[in-house]
Each structure stands twice: as C-alpha cells, then as structure tokens.
N, C-alpha and C. Protein backbone atom coordinates (compact mmCIF):
# COMPACT_ATOMS: atom_id res chain seq x y z
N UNK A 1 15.31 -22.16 17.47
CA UNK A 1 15.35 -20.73 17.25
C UNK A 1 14.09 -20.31 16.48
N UNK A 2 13.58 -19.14 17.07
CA UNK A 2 12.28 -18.45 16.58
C UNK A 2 12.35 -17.80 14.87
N UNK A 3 11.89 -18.21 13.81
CA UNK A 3 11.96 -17.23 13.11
C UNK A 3 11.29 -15.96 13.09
N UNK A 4 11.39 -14.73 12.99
CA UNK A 4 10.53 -13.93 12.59
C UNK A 4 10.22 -12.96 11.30
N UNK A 5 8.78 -13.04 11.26
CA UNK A 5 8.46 -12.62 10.23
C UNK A 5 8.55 -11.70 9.48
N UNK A 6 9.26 -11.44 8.16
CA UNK A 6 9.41 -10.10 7.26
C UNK A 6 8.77 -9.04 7.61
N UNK A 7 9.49 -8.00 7.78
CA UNK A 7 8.39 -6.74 8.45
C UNK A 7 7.92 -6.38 6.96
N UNK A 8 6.58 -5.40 7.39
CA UNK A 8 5.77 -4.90 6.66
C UNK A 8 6.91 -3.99 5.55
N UNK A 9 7.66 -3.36 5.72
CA UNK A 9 8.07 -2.18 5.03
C UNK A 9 8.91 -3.52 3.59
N UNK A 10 9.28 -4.43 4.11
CA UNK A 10 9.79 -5.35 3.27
C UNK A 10 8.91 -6.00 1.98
N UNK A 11 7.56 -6.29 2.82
CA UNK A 11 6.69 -6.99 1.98
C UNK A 11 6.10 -5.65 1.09
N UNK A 12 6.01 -3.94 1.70
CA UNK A 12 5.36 -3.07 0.72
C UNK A 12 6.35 -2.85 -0.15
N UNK A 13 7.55 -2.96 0.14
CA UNK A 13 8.42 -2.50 -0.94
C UNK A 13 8.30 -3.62 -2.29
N UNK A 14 8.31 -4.81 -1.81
CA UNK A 14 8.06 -6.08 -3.06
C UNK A 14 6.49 -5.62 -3.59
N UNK A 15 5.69 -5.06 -3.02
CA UNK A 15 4.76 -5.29 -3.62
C UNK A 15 4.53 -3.73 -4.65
N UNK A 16 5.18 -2.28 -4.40
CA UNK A 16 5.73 -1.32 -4.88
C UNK A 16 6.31 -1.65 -6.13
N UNK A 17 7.31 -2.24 -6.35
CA UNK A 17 8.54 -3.23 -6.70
C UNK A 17 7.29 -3.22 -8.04
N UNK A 18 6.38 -4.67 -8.07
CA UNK A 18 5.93 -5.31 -9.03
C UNK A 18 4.95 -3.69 -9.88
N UNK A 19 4.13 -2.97 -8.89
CA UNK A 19 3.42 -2.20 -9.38
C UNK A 19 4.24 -1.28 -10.35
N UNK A 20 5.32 -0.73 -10.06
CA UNK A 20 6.40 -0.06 -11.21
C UNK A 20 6.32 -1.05 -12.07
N UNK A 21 6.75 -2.20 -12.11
CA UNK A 21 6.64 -3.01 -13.41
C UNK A 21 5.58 -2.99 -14.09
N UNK A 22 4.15 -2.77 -13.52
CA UNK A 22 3.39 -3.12 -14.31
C UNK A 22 2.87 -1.46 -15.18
N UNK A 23 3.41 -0.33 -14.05
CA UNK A 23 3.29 1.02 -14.88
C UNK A 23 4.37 1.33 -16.17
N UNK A 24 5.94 0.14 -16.07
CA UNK A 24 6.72 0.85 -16.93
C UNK A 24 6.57 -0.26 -18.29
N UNK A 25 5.40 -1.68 -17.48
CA UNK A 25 6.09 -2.51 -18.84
C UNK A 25 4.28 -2.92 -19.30
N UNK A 26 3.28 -1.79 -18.91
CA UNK A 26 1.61 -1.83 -19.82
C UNK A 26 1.95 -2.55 -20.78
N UNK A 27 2.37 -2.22 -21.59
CA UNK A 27 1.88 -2.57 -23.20
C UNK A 27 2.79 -3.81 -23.32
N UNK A 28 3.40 -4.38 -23.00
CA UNK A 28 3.90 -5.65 -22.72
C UNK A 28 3.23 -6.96 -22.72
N UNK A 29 3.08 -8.09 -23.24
CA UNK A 29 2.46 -8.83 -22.81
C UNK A 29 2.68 -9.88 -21.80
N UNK A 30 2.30 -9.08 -20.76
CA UNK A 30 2.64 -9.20 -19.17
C UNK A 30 1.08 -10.31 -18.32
N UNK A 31 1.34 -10.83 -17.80
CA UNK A 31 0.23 -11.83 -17.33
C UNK A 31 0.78 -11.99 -15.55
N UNK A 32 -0.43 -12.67 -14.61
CA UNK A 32 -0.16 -12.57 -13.29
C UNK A 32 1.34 -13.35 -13.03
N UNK A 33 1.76 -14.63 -13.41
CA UNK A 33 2.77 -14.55 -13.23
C UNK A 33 4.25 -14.33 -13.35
N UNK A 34 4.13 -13.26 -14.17
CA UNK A 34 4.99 -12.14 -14.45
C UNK A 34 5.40 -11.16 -13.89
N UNK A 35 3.73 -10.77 -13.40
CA UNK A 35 4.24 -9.86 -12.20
C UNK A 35 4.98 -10.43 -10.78
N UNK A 36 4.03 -11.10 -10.66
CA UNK A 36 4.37 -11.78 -8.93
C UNK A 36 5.80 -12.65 -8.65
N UNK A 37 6.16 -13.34 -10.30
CA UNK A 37 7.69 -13.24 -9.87
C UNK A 37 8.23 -12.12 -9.81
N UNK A 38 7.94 -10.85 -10.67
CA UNK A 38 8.96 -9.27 -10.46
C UNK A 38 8.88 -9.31 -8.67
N UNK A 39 7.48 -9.42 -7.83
CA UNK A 39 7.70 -9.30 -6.35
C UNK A 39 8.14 -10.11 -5.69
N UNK A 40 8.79 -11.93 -6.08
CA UNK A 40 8.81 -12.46 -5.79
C UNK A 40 7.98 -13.37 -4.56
N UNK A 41 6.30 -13.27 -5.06
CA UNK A 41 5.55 -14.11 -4.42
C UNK A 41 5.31 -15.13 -5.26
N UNK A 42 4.47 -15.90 -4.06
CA UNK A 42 3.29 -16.69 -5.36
C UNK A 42 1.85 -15.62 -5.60
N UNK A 43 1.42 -16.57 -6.35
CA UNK A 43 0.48 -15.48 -7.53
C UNK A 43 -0.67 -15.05 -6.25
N UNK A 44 -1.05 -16.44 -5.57
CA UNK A 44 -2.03 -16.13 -4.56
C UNK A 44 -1.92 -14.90 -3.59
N UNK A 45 -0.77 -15.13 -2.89
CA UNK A 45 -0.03 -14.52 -1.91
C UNK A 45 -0.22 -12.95 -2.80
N UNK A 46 0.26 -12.66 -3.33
CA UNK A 46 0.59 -11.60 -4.31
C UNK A 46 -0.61 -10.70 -4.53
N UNK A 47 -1.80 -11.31 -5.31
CA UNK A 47 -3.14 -11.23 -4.90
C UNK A 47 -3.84 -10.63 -4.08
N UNK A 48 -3.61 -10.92 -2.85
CA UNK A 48 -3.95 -10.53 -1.33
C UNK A 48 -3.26 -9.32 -0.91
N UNK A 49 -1.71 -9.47 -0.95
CA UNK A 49 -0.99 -8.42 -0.80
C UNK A 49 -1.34 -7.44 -1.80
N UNK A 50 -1.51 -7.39 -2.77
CA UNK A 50 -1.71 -6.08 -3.35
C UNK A 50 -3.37 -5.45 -3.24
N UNK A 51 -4.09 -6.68 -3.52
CA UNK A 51 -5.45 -5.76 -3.47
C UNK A 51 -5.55 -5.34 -1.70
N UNK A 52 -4.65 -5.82 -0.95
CA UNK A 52 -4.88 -4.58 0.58
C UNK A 52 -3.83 -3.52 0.45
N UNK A 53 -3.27 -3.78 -0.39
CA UNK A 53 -2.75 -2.47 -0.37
C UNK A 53 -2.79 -1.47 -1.53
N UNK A 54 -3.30 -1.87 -2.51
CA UNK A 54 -4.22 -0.77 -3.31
C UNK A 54 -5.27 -0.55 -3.86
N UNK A 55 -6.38 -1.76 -3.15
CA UNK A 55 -7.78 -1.54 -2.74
C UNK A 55 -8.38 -1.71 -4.63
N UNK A 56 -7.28 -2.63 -5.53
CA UNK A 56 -7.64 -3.69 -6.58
C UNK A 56 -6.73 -4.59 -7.17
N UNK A 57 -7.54 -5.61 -7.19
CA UNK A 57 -6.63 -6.77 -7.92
C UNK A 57 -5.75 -5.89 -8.76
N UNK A 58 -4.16 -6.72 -9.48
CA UNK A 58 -3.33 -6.28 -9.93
C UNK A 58 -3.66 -6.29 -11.44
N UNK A 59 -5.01 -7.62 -11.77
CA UNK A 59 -5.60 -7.84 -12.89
C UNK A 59 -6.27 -6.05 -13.10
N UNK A 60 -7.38 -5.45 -12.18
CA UNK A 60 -7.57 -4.46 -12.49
C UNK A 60 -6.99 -3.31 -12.56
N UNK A 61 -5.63 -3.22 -12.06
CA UNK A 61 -4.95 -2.22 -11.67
C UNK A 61 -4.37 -2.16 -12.86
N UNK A 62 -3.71 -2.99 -13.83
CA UNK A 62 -3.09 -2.66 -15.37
C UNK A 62 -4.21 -2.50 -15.87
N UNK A 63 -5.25 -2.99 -15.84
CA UNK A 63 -6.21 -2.57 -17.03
C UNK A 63 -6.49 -1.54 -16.68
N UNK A 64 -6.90 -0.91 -15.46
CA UNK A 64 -6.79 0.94 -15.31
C UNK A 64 -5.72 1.55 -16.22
N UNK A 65 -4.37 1.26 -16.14
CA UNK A 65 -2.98 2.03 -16.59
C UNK A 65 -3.14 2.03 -17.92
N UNK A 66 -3.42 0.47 -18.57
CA UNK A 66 -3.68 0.42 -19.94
C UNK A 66 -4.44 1.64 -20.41
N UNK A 67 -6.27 1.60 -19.69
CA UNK A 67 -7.14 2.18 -20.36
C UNK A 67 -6.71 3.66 -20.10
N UNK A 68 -5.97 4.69 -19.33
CA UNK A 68 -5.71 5.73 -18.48
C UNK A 68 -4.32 5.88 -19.96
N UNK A 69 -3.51 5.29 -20.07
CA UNK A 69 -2.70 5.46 -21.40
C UNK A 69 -3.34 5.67 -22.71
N UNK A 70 -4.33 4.58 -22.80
CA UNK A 70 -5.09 4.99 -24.15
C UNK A 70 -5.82 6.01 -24.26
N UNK A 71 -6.22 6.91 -23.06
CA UNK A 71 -6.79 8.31 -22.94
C UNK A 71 -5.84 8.52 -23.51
N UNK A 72 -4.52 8.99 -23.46
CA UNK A 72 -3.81 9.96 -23.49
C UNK A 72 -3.60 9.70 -24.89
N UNK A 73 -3.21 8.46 -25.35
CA UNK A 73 -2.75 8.21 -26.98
C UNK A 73 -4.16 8.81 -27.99
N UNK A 74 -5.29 8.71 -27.26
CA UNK A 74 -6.26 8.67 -27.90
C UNK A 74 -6.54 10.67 -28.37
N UNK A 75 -6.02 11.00 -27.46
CA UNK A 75 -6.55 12.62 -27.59
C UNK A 75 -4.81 13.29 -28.87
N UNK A 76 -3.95 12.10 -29.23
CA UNK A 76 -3.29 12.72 -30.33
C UNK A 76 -3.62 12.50 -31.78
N UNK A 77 -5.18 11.85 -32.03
CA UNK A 77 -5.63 11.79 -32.76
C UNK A 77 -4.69 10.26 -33.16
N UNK A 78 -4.13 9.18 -32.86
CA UNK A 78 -4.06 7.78 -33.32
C UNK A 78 -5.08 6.96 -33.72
N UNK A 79 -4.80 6.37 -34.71
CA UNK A 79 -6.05 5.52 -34.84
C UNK A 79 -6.36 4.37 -33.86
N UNK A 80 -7.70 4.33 -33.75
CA UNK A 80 -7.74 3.38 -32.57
C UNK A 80 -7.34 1.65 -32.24
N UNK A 81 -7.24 1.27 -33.85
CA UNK A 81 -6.54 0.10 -33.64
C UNK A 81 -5.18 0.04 -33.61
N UNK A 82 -4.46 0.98 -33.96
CA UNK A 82 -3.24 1.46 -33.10
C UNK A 82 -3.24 1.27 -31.76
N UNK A 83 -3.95 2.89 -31.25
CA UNK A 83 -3.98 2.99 -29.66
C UNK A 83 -3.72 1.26 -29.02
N UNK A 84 -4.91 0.58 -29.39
CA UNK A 84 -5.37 -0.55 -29.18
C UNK A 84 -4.05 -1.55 -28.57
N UNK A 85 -3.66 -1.72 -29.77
CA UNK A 85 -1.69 -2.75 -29.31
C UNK A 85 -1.09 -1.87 -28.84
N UNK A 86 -0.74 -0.80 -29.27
CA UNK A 86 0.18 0.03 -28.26
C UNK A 86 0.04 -0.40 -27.03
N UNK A 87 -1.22 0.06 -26.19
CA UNK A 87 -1.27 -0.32 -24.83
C UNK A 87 -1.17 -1.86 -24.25
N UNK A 88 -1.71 -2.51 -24.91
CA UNK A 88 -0.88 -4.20 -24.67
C UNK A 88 -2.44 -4.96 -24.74
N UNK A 89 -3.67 -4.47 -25.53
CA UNK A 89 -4.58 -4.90 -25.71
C UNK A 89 -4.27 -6.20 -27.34
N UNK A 90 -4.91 -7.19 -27.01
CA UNK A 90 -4.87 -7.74 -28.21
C UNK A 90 -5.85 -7.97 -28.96
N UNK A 91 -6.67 -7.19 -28.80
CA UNK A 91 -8.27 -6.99 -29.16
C UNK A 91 -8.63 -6.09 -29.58
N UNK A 92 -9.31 -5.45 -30.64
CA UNK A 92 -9.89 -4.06 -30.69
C UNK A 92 -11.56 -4.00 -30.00
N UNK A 93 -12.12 -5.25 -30.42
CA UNK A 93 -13.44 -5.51 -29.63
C UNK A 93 -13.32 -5.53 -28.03
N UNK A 94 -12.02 -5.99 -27.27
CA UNK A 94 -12.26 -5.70 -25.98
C UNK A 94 -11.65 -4.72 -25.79
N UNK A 95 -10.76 -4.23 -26.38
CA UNK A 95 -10.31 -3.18 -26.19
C UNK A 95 -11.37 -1.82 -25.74
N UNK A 96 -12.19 -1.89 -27.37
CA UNK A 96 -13.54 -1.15 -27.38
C UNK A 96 -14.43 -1.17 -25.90
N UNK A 97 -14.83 -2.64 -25.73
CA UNK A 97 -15.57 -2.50 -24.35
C UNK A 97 -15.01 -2.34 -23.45
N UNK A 98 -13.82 -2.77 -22.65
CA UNK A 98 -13.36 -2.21 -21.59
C UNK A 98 -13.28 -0.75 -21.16
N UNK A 99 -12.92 -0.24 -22.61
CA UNK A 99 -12.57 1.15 -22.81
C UNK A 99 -13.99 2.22 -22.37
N UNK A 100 -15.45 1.25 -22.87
CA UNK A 100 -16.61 1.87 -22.62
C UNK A 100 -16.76 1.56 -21.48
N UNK A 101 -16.63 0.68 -20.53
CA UNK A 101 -17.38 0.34 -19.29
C UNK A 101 -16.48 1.31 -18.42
N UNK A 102 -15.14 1.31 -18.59
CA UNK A 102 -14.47 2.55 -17.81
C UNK A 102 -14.59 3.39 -17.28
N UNK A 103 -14.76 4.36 -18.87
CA UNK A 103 -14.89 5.94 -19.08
C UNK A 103 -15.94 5.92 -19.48
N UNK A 104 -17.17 4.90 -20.10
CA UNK A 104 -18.30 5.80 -20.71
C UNK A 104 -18.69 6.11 -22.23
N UNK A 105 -17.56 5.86 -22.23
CA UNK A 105 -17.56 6.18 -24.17
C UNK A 105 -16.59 5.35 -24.54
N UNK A 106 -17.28 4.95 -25.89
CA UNK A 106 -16.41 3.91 -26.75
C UNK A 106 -15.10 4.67 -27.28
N UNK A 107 -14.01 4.31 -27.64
CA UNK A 107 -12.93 5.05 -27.74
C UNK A 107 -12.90 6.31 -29.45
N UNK A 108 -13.81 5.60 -30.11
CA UNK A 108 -14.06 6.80 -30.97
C UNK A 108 -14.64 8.23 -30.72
N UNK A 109 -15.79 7.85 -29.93
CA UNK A 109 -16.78 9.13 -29.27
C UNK A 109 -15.48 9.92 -28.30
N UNK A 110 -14.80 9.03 -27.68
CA UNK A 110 -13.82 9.80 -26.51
C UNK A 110 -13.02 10.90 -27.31
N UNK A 111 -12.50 10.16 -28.44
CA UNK A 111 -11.56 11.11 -29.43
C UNK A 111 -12.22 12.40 -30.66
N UNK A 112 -13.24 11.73 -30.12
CA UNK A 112 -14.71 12.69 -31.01
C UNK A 112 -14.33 13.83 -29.45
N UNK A 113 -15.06 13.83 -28.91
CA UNK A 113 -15.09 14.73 -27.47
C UNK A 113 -13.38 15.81 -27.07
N UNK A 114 -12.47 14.58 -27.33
CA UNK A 114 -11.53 15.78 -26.93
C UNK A 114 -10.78 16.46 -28.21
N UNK A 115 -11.58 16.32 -29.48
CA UNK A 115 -11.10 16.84 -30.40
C UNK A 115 -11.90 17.94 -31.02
N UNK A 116 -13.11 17.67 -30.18
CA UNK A 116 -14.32 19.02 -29.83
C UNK A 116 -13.14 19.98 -29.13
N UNK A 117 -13.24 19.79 -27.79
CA UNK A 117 -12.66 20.12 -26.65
C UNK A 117 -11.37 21.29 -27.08
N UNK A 118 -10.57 20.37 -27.82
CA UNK A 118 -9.06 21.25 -28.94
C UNK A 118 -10.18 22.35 -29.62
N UNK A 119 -10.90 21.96 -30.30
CA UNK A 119 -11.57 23.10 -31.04
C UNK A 119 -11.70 24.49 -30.23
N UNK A 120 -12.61 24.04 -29.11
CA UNK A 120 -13.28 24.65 -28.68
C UNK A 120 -12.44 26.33 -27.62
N UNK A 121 -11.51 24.98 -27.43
CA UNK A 121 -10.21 25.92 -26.72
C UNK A 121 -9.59 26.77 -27.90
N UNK A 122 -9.60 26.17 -29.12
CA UNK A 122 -8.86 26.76 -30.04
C UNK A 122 -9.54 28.37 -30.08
N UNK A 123 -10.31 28.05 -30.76
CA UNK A 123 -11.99 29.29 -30.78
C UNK A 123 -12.22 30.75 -29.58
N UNK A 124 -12.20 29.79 -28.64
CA UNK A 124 -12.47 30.63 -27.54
C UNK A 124 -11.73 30.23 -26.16
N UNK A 125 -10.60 30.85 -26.01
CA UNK A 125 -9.66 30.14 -24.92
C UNK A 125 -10.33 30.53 -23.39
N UNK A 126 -10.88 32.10 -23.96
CA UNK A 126 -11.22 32.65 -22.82
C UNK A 126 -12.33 31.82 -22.01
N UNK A 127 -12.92 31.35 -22.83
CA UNK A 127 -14.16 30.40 -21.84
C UNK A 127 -13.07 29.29 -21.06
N UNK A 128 -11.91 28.99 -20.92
CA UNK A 128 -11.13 27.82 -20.36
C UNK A 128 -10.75 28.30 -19.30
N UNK A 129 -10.64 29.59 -18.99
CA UNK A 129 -10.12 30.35 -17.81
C UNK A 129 -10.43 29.76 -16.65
N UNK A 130 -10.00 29.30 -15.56
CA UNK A 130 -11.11 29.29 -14.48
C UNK A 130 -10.84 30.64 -13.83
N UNK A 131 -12.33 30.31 -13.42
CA UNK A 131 -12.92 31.88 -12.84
C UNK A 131 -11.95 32.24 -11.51
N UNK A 132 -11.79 31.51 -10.96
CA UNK A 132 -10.95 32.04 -9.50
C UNK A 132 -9.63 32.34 -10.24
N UNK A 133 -9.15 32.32 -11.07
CA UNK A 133 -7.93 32.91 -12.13
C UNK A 133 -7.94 34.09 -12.38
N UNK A 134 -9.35 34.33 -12.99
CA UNK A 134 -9.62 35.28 -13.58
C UNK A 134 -10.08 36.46 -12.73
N UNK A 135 -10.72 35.65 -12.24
CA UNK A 135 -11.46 36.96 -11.21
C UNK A 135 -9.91 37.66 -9.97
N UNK A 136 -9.16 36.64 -9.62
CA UNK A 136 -7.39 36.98 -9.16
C UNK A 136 -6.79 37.88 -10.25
N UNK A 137 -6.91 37.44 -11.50
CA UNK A 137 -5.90 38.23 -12.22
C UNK A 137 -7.27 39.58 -13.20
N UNK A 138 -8.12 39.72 -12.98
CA UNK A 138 -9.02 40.71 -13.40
C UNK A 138 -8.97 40.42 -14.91
C-alpha cells in the first residue's frame, strides 16, 4: 500500500502553529529546538519549511519580534536594560547591536527620537495632521 504524503495545508498549519509560539512566548528563553518540537519537526526540516514560507529563518524571525517589541517598550520611556530581558535578550551589548543593525539607532538615540516625536506632537499637533485629512476635513 502507497503512502501518501501530508498535504500542504497540514504542514502550513504546523508551521503557523510554531510561529504563534514564537510571537506569544519572545521573551522566553526559547531556542530552535523548542520551537520545532511546538511544530513537531526536526530542527532541519523545520528550517526549510519555514524560511519558504516566510522568506526568514525562524532564528531571524524572533529576533525581528524581539527587536519590533523593544520598539514599543522602548517609546514608554523603560530603561533600556530593562527593555533588554523583558524581550528575552540576555545581553545589553547585543541587545544594543542587534537593535542598531535593525533600525539604525542604538536603543537610547531610538528613545531619544520618539520622545522628541511626544514633544513635538505635544507642542504642535497640528503639524501631525496628514494633509489628505485635512485638506477632506478643511
């Protein structure tokens, strides 16, 4: 008797499956085979399957979520070696560089920038308008 092979909708759902884990459990100290048992592959297999189907390793895909969270912690004014473990970094030095090669700015300057930004809105909201708003609502 022929076996046949798991259809696709089976293997995207396992591989769906692990990516929720790795958006609900960031700050976790979560490693590849952690995830790939949540999808129940091997790590290789797992690997393959995900970077074709979301066009990056799963290694880069939490460190996006991580660094994409620490935006957000970062603009409530936390200190950054906070931010830092919160997100599941155990480093403030890599934390720091990952955080620059990302976005561009080291995570102090970032919180420098959107705490301009609060000002600036504070001050003068009207410059935040966008114009196709404005120019709709006169």
């Amino acid at each position: 008797m022929e076996e046949l092979p798991y259809p696709k909708i089976y293997l995207y759902r396992r591989i769906v499956q692990a990516k929720l884990y790795m958006d609900n459990h960031y700050a976790d100290n979560i490693d590849l085979d952690n995830i790939a048992d949540e999808a129940f592959f091997s790590k290789f297999h797992f690997i393959r399957l995900f970077k074709k189907s979301y066009g990056k390793t799963p290694h880069n895909y939490l460190t996006s979520v991580r660094i994409h969270q620490a935006t957000q912690l970062l603009r409530t004014n936390k200190p950054i070696n906070e931010v830092c473990f919160l997100v599941g970094f155990e480093s403030v030095s890599s934390f720091t560089g990952l955080f620059k090669r990302i976005t561009g700015l080291t995570p102090s300057a970032y919180q420098l920038q959107q705490l301009q930004i609060k000002t600036d809105i504070s001050q003068t909201p009207l410059k935040f308008i966008p114009n196709c708003f404005a120019e709709a609502k006169g």
